[in-house]
Protein backbone atom coordinates (compact mmCIF):
# COMPACT_ATOMS: atom_id res chain seq x y z
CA UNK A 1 16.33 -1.56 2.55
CA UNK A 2 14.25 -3.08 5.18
CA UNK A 3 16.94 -3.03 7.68
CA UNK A 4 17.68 0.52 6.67
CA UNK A 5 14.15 1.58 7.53
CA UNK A 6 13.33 0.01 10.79
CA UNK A 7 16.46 0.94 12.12
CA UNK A 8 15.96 4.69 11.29
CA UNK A 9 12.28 3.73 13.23
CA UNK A 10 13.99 2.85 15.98
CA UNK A 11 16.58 5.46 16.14
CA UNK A 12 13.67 8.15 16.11
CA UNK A 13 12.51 6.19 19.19
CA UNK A 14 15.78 5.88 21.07
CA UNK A 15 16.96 9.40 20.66
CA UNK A 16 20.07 9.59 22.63
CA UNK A 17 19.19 6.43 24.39
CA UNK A 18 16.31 4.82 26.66
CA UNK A 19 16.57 6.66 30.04
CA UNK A 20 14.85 3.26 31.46
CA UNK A 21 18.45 1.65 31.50
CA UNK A 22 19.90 3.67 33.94
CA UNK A 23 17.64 1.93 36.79
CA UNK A 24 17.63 -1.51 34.90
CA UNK A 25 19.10 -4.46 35.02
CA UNK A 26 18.90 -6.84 32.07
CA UNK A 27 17.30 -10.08 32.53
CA UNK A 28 15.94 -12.81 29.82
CA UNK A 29 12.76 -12.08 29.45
CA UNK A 30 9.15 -12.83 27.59
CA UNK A 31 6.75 -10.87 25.81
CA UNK A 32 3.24 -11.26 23.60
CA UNK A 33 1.66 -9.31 20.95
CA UNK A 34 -2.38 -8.94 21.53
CA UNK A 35 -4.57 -8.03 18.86
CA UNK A 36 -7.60 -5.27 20.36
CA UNK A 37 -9.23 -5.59 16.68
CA UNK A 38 -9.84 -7.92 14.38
CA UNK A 39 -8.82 -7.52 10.69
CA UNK A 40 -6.01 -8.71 8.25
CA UNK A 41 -1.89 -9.02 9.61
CA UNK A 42 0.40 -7.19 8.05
CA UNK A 43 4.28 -6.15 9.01
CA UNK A 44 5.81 -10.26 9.20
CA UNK A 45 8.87 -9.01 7.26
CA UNK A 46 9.20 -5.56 9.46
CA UNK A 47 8.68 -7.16 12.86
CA UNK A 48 11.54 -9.94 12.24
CA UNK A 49 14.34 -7.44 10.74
CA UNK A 50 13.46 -4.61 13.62
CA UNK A 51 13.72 -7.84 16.19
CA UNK A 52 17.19 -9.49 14.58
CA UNK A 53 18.59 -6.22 14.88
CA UNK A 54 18.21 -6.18 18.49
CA UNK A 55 19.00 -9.60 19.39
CA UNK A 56 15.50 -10.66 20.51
CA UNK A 57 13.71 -14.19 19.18
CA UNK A 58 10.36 -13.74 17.99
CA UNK A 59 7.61 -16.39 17.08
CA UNK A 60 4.72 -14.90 14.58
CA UNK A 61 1.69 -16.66 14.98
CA UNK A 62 0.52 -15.64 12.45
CA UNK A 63 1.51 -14.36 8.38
CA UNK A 64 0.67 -11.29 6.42
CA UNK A 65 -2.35 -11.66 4.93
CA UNK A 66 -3.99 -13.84 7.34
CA UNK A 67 -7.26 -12.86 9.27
CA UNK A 68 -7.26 -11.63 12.81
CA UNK A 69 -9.65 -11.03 15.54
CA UNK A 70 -9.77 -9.52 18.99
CA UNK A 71 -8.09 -11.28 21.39
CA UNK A 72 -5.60 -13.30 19.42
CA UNK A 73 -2.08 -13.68 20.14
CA UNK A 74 0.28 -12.50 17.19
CA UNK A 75 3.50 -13.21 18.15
CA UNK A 76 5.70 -14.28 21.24
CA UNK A 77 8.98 -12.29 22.00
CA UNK A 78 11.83 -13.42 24.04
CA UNK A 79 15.33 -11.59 24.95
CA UNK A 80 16.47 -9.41 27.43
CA UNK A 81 13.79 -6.86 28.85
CA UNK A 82 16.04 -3.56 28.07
CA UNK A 83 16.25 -5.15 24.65
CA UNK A 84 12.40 -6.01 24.22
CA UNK A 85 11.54 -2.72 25.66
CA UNK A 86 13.33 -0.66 23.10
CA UNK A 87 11.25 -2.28 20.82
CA UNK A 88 7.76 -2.32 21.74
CA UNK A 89 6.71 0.96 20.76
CA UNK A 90 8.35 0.66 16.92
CA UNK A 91 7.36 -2.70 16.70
CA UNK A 92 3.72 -2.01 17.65
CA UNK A 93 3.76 1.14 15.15
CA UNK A 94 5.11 -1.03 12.30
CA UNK A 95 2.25 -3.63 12.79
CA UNK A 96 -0.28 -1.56 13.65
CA UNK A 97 -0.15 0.87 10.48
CA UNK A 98 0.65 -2.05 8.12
CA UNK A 99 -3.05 -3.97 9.05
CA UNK A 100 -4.64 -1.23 9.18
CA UNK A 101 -3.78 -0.62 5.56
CA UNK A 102 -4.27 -4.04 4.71
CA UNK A 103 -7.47 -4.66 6.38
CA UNK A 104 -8.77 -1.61 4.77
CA UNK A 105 -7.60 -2.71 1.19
CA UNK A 106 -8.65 -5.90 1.72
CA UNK A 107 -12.67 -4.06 2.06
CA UNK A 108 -12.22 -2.94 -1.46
CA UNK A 109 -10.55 -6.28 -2.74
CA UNK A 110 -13.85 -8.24 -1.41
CA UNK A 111 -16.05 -5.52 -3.23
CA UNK A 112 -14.46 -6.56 -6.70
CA UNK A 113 -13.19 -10.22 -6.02
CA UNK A 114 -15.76 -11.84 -8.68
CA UNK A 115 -15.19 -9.20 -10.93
CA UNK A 116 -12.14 -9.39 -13.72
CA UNK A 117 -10.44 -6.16 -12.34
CA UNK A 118 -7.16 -5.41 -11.04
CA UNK A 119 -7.43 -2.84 -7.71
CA UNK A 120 -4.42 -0.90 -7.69
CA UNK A 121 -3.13 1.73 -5.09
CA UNK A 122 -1.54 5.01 -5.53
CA UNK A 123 1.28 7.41 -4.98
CA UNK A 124 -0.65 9.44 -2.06
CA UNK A 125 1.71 7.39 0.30
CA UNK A 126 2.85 9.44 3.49
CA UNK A 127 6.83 10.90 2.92
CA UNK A 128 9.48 8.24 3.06
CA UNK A 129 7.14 5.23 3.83
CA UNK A 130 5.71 4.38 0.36
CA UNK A 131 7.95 1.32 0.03
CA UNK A 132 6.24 0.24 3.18
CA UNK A 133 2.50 1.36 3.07
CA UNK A 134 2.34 -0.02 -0.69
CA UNK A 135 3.61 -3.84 0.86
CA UNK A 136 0.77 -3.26 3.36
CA UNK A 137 -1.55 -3.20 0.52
CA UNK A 138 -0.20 -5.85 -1.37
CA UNK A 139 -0.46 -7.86 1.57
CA UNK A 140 -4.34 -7.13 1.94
CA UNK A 141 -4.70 -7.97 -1.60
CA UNK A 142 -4.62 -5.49 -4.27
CA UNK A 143 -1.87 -4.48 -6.56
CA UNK A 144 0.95 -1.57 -6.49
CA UNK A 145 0.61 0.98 -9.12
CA UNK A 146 3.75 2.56 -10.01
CA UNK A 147 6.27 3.59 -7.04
CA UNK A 148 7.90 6.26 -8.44
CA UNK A 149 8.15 9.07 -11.57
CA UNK A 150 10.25 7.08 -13.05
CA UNK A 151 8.08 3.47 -13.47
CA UNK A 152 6.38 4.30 -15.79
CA UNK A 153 5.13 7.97 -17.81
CA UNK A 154 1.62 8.85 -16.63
CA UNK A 155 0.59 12.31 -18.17
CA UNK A 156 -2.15 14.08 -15.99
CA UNK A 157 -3.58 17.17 -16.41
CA UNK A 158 -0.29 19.17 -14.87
CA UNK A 159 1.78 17.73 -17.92
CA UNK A 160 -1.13 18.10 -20.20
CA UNK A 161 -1.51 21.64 -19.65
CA UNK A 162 2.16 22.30 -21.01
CA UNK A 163 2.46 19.82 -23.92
CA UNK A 164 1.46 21.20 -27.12
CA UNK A 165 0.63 18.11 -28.78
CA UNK A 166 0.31 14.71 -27.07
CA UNK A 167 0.94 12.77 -29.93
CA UNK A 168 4.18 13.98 -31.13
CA UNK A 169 4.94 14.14 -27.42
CA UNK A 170 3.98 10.48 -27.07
CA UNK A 171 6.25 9.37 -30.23
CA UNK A 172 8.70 11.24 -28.64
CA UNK A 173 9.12 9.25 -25.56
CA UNK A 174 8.64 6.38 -27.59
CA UNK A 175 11.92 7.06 -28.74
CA UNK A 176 13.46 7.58 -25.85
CA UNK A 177 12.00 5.09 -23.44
CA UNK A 178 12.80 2.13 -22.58
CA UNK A 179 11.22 -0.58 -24.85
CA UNK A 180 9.09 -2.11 -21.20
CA UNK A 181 8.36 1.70 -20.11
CA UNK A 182 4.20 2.71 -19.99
CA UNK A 183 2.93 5.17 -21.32
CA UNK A 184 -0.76 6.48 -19.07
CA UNK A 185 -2.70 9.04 -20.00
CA UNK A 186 -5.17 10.66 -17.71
CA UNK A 187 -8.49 11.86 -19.47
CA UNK A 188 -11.63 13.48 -17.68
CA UNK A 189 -14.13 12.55 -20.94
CA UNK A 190 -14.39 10.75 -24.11
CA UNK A 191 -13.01 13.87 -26.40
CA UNK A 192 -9.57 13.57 -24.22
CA UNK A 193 -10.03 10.05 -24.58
CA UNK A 194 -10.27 9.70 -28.35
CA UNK A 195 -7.08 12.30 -28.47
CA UNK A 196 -5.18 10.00 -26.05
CA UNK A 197 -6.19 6.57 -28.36
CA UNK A 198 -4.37 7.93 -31.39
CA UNK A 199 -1.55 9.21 -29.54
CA UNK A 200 -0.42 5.64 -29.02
CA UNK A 201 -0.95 5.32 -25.60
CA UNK A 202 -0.69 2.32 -23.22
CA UNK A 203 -2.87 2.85 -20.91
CA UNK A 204 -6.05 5.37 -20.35
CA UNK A 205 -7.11 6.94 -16.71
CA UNK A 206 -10.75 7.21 -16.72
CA UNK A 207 -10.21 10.18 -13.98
CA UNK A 208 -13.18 11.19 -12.04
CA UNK A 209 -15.72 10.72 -15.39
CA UNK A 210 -19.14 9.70 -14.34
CA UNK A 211 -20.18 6.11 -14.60
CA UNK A 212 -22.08 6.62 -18.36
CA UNK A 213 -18.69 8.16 -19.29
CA UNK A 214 -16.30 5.38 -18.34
CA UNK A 215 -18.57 3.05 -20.15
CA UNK A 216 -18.51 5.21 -23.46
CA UNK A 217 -14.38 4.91 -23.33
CA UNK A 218 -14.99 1.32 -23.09
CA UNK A 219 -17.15 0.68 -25.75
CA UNK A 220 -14.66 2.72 -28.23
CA UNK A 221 -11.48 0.96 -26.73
CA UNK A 222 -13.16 -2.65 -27.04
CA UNK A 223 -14.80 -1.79 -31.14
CA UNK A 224 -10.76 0.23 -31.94
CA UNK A 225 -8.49 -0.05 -29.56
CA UNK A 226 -8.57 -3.24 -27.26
CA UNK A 227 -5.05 -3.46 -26.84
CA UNK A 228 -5.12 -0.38 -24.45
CA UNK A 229 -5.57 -0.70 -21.03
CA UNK A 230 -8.50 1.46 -18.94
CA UNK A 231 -7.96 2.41 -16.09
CA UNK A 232 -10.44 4.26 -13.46
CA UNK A 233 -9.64 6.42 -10.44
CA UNK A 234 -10.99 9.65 -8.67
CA UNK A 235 -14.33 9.78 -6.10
CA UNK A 236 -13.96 5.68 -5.96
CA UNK A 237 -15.61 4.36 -2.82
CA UNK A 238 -16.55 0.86 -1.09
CA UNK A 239 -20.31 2.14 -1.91
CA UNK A 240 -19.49 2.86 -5.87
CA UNK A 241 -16.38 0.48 -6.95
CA UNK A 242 -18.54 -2.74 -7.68
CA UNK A 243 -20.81 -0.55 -10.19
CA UNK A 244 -17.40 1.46 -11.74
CA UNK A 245 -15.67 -2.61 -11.78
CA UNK A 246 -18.79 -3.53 -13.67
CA UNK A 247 -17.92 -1.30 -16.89
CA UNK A 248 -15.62 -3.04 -18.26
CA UNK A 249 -12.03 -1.38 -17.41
CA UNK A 250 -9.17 -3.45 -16.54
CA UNK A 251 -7.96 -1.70 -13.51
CA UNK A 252 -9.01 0.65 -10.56
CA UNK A 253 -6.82 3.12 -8.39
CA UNK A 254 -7.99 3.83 -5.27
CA UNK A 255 -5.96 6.50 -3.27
CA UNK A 256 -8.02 6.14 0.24
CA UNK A 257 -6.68 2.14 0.06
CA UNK A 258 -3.71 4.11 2.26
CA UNK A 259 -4.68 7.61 3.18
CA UNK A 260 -8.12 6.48 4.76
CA UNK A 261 -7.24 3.51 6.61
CA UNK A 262 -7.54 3.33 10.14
CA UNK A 263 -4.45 1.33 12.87
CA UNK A 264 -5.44 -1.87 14.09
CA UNK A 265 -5.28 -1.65 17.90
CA UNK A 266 -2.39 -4.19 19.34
CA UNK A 267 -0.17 -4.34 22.97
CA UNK A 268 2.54 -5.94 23.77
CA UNK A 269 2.52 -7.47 27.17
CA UNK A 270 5.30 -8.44 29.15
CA UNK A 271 6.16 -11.75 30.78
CA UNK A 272 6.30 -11.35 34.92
CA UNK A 273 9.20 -12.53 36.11
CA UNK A 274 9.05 -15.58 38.48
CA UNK A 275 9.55 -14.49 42.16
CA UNK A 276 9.51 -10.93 40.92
């Protein structure tokens, strides 16, 4: 799958082929990744299948996850310059989007790290890259919510609003679903709450209730219901998510973990040749 993707990367690159070749000729040649910004690495896994493909060595000096600063060298390249050239811009894009997502996450993750909650992402992923912004996220930290429709059945308001009864609609797919398969609610107040607690659900979305809210769901899940799971989401910020992780839910989605971060800044910069 990872193969699969970075070569389609490339291919949008490459078009019909890199018009530099024409004047070219091939040589062994060196390269290194510089970090403009410092944050957290992501894109090890990325970098080494895009770089295999074409033939070129590369040395990561450092590992998803790790901290980076301005100035630091990421990783050395070597192979032939039409080869490393092809590269450079996909590589770069793959790198640069995965940090930024991760150093972003990893913001949020240092809000909560004391706390006994589980930071989760989202499905607000850009088309065709979820697979790849939700590893960025995992690598600054925080947890993947479901990847797809079919992970798990999360009821929002869109399903809601056609159901006639969630209970019977609940013991329905209980039937039907596979014995591991969630079932998630998503409330916006206690009444929708209490009505989601004696369907039988798994899990409870706390979605965009106020603070005094969330804490009312708690206390009913925690005196009734304790086996359920809360979860919060909707209008969470760096500025609020210590407060909402403070109320006692067991998990918080956070959509703008993805959608709001920001690319690290990184160049590559190629070896001169000797006697060039």
């Amino acid at each position: 799958m990872i193969k699969k993707f970075v070569v389609k990367a490339l291919n949008e690159d490459l078009g019909r082929g890199d018009l530099f070749e024409i004047i070219s000729y091939p040589k062994e040649a060196t390269a290194k990744i510089i970090s403009k910004d410092s944050g957290v690495f992501a894109g090890e896994i990325y970098a080494k299948e895009l770089c295999k493909y074409l033939n070129c060595e590369i040395d990561l000096l450092t590992q998803d996850g790790k901290s980076i600063k301005n100035g630091d060298t990421l990783a050395k390249l070597k192979g032939d310059t039409n080869s490393l050239l092809k590269l450079e811009r996909t590589l770069l894009n793959l790198l640069q989007h995965a940090s930024g997502i991760a150093t972003n996450t990893q913001k949020y993750v240092k809000k909560i790290e004391n706390l006994n909650v589980v930071l989760l992402d989202t499905r607000k992923t850009r088309p065709l890259l979820r697979n790849f912004e939700k590893y960025a996220v995992r690598c600054g930290g925080a947890h993947n919510h479901r990847f797809g429709l079919d992970d798990a059945l999360m009821l929002k308001d869109t399903h809601l609003a056609i159901l006639k009864d969630l209970k019977s609609s609940v013991q329905k797919a209980r039937k039907l679903l596979p014995f591991t398969t969630k079932i998630e609610v998503e409330c916006e107040n206690l009444d929708q709450a209490k009505e989601a607690f004696l369907a039988g659900v798994d899990i409870i979305m706390c979605d965009n209730m106020s603070l005094s809210e969330i804490k009312k769901v708690v206390k009913l899940k925690d005196e009734k219901y304790p086996h359920v799971k809360l979860e919060a989401s909707g209008g969470i910020s760096l500025e609020n998510i210590e407060i909402i992780a403070k109320s006692g839910v067991d998990a918080i989605s956070v959509g703008s973990l993805i959608h709001q971060a920001k690319w690290l800044d990184f160049s590559m910069k190629m070896e001169p040749f000797n006697g060039r």
